[in-house]
N, C-alpha and C. Protein backbone atom coordinates (compact mmCIF):
# COMPACT_ATOMS: atom_id res chain seq x y z
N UNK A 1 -41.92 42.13 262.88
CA UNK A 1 -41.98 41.03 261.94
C UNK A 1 -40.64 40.31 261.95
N UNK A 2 -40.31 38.81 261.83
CA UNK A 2 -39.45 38.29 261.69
C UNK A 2 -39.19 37.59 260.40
N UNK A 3 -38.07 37.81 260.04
CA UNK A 3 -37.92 37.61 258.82
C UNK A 3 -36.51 38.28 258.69
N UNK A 4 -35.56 36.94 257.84
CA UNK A 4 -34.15 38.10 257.41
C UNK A 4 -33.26 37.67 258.89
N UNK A 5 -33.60 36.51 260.24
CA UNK A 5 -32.72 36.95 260.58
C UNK A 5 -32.03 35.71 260.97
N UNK A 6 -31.67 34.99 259.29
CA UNK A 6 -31.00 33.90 259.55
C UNK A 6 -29.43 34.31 258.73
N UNK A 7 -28.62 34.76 259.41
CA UNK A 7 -27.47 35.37 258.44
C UNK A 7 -27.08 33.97 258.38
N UNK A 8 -26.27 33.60 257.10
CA UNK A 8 -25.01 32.15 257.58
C UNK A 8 -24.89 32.41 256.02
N UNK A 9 -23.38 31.83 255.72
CA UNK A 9 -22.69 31.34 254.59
C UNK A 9 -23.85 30.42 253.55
N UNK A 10 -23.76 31.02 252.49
CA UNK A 10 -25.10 29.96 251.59
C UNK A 10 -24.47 28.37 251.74
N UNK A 11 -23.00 28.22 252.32
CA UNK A 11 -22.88 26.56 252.33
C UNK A 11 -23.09 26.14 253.19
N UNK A 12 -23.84 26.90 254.14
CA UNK A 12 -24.41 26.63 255.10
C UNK A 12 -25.62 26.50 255.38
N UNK A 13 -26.72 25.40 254.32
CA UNK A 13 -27.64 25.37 254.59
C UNK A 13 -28.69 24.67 254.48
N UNK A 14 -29.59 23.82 254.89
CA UNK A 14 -29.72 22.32 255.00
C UNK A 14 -28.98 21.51 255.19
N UNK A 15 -28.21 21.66 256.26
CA UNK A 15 -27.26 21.00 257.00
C UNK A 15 -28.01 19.24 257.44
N UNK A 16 -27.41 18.44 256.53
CA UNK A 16 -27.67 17.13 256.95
C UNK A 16 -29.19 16.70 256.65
N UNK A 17 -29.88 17.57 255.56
CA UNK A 17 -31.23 17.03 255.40
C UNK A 17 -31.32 17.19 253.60
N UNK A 18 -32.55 16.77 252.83
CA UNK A 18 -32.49 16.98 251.79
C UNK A 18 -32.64 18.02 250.81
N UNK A 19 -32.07 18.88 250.07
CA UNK A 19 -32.45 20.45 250.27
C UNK A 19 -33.67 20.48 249.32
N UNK A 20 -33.54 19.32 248.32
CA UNK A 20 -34.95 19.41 247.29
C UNK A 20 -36.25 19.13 247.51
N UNK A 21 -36.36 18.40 248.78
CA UNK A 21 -37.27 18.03 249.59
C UNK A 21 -38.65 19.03 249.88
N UNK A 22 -39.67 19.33 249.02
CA UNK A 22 -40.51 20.21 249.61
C UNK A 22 -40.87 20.85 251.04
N UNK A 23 -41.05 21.91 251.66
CA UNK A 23 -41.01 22.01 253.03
C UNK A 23 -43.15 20.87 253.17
N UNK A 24 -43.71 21.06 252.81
CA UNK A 24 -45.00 20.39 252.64
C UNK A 24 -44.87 18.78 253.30
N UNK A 25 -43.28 18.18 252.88
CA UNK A 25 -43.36 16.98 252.90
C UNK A 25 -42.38 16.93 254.38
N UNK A 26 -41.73 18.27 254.36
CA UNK A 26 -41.01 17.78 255.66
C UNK A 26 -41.79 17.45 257.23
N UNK A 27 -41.07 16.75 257.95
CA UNK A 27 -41.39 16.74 259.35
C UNK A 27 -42.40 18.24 260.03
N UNK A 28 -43.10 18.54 260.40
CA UNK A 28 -43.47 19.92 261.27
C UNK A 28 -42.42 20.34 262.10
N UNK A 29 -41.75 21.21 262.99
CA UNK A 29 -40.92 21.35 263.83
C UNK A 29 -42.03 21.53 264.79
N UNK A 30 -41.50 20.94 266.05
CA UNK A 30 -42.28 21.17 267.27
C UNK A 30 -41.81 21.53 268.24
N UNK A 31 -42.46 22.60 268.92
CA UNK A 31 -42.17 23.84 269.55
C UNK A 31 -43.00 24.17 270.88
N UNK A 32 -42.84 24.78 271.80
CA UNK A 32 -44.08 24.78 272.82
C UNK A 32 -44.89 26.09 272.28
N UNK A 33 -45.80 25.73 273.01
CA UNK A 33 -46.84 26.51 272.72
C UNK A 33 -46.87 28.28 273.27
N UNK A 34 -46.45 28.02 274.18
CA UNK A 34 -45.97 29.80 274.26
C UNK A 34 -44.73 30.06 273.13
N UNK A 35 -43.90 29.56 272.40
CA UNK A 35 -43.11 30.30 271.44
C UNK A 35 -44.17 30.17 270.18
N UNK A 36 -44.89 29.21 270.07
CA UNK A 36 -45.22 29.22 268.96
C UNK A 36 -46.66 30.24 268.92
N UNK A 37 -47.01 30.72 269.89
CA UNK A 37 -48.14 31.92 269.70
C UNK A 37 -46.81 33.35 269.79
N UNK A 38 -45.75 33.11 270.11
CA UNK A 38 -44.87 34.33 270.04
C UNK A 38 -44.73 34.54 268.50
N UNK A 39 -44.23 33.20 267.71
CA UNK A 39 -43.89 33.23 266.34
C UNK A 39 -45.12 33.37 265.77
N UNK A 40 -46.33 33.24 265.96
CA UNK A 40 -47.54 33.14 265.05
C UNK A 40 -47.71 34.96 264.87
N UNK A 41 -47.20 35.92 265.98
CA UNK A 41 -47.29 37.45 266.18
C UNK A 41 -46.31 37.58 265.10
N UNK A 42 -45.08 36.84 264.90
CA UNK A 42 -44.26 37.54 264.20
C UNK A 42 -43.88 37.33 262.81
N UNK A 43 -44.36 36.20 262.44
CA UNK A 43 -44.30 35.49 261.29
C UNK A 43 -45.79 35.55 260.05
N UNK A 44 -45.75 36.14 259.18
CA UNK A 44 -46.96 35.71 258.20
C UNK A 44 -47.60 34.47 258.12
N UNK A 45 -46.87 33.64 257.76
CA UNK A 45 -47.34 32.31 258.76
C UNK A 45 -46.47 30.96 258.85
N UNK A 46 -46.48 31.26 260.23
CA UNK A 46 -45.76 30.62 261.48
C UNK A 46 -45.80 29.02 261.20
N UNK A 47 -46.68 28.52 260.86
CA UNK A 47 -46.89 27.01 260.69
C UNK A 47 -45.86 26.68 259.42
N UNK A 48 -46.05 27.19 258.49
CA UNK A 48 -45.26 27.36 257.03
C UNK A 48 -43.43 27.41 257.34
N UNK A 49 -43.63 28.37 257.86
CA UNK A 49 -42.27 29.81 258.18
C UNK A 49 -41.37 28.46 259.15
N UNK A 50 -42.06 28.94 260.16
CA UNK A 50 -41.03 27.62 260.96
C UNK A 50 -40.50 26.33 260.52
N UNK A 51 -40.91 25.66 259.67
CA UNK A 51 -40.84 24.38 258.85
C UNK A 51 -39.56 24.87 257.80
N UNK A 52 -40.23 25.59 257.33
CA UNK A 52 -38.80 26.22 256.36
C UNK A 52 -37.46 26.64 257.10
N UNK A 53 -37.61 27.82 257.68
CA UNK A 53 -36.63 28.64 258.32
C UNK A 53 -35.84 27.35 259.42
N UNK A 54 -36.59 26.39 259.59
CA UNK A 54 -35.36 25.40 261.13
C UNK A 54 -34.81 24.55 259.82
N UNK A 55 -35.15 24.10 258.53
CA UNK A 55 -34.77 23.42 257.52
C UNK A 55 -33.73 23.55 256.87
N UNK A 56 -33.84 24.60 256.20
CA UNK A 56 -33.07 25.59 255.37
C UNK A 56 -31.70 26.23 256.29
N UNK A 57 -32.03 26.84 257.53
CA UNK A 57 -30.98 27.65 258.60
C UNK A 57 -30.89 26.96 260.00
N UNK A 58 -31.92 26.51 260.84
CA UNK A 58 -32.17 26.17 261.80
C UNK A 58 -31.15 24.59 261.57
N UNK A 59 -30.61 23.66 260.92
CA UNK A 59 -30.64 22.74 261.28
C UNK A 59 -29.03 22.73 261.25
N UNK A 60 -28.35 24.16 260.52
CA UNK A 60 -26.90 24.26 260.81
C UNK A 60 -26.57 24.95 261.92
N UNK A 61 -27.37 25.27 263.08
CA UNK A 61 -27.33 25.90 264.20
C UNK A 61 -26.28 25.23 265.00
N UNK A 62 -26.87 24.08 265.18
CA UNK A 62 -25.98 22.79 266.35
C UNK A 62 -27.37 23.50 267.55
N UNK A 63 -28.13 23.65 267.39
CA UNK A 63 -28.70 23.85 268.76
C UNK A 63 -30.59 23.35 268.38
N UNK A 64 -31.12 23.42 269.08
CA UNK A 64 -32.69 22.33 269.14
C UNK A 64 -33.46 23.53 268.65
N UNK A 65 -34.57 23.13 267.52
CA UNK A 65 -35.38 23.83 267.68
C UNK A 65 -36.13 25.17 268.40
N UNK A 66 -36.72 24.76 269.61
CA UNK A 66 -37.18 25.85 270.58
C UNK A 66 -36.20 26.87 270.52
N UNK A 67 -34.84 26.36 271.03
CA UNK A 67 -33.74 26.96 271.32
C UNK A 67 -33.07 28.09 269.94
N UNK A 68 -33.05 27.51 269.29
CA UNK A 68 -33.02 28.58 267.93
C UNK A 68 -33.93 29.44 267.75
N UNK A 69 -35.44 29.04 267.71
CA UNK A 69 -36.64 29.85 267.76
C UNK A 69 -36.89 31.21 268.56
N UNK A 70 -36.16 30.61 269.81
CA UNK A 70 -36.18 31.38 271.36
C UNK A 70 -35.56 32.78 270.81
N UNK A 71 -34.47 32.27 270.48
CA UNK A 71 -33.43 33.72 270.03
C UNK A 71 -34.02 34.11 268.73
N UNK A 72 -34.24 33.74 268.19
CA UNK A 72 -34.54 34.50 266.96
C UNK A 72 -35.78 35.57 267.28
N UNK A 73 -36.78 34.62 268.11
CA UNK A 73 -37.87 35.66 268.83
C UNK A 73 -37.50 36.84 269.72
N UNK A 74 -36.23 36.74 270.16
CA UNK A 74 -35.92 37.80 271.27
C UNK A 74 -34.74 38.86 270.64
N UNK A 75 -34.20 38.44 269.03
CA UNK A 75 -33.81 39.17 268.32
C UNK A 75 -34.78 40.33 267.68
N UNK A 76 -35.91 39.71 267.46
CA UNK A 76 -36.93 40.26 266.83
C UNK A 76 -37.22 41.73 267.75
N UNK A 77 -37.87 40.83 269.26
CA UNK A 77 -38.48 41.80 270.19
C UNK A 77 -37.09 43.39 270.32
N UNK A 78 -35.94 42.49 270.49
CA UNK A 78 -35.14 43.98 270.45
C UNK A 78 -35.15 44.81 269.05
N UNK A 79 -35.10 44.01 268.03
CA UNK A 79 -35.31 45.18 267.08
C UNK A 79 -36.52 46.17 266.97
N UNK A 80 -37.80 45.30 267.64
CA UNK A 80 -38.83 46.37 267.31
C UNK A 80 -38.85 47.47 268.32
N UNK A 81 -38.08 46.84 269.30
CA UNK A 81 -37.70 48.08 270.75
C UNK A 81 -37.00 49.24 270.21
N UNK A 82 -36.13 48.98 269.08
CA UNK A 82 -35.13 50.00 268.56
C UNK A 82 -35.87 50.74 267.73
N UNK A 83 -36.73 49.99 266.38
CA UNK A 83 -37.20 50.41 265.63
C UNK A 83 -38.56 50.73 266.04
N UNK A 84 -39.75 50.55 266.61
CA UNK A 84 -40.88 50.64 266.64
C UNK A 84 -41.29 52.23 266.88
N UNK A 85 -40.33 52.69 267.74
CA UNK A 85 -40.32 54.01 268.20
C UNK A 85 -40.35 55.21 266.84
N UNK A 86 -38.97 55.15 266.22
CA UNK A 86 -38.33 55.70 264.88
C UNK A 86 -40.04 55.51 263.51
N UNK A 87 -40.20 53.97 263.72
CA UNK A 87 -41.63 54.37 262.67
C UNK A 87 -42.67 55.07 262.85
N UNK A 88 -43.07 55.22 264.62
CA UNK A 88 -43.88 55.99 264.76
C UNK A 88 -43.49 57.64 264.62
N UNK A 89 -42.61 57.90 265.12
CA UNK A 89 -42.32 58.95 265.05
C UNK A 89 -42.56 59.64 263.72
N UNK A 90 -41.98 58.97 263.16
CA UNK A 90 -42.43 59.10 261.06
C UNK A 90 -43.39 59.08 260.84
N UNK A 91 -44.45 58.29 261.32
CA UNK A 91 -45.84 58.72 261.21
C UNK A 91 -46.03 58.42 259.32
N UNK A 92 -45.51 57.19 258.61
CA UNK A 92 -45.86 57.22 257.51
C UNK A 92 -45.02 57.64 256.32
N UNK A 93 -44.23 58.36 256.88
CA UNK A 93 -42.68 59.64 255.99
C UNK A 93 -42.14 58.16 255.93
N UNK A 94 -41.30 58.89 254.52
CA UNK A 94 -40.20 57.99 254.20
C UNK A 94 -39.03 57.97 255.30
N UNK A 95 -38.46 57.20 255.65
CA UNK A 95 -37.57 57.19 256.09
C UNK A 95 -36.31 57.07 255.51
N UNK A 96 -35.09 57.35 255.69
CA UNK A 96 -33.77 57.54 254.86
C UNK A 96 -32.93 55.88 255.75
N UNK A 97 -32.34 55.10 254.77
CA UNK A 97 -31.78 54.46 255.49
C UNK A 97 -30.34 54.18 256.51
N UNK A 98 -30.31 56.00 255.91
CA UNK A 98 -28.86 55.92 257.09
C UNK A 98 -29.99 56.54 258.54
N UNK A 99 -31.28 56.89 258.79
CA UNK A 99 -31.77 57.17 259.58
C UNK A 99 -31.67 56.19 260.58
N UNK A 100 -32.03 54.74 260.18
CA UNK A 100 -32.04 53.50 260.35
C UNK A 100 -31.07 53.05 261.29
N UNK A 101 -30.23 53.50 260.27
CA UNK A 101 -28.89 52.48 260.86
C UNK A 101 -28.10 53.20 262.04
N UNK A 102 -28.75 55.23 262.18
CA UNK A 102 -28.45 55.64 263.09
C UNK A 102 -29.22 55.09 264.48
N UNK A 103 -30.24 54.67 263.71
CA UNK A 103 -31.12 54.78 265.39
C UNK A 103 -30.71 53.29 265.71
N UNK A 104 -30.65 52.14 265.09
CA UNK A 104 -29.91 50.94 265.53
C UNK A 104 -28.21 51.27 266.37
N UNK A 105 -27.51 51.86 265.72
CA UNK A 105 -26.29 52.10 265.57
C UNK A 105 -26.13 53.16 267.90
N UNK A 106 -27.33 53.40 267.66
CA UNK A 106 -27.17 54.27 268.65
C UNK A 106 -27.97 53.52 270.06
């Protein structure tokens, strides 16, 4: 799942657009169609999510759409490479969050 992986300074955000501006009323971001069936896997929903997230974080990047998207998608794919393993293994168990940060960390 993606989500969480826009770190930046809170004065950093809606860079050059209106921040009160409903995302409903903003522009769509447009994206090709292979990222945007990548983001539709990773996002609750992708049509929504993307509009917000390039608005709000995406537009203090300095870099294009796709191009922000791209990485954020291939941030994702490595975390679930790290993590996907560790949840199964748990099988449902709580997990401890220094478990976490070992199996990232390692």
């Amino acid at each position: 799942m993606l989500h969480g992986l826009w770190p930046q300074p809170s004065t950093e955000q809606y860079c050059e657009v209106p921040k009160r501006t409903p995302d409903r009323d903003r522009k769509p971001v447009s994206l090709p169609p292979d990222l945007q069936a990548n983001l539709k896997a990773m996002m609750s929903d992708s049509a929504l999510m993307t509009t917000h997230e390039w608005y709000a974080h995406g537009t203090c990047s300095g870099i294009a759409p796709p191009a922000y998207f791209g990485i954020a998608a291939d941030l994702a794919d490595q975390a679930a490479k790290v993590l996907d393993p560790l949840f199964q293994q748990a099988a449902g168990q709580r997990l401890s969050s220094r478990s976490v940060r070992e199996t990232v960390d390692a």
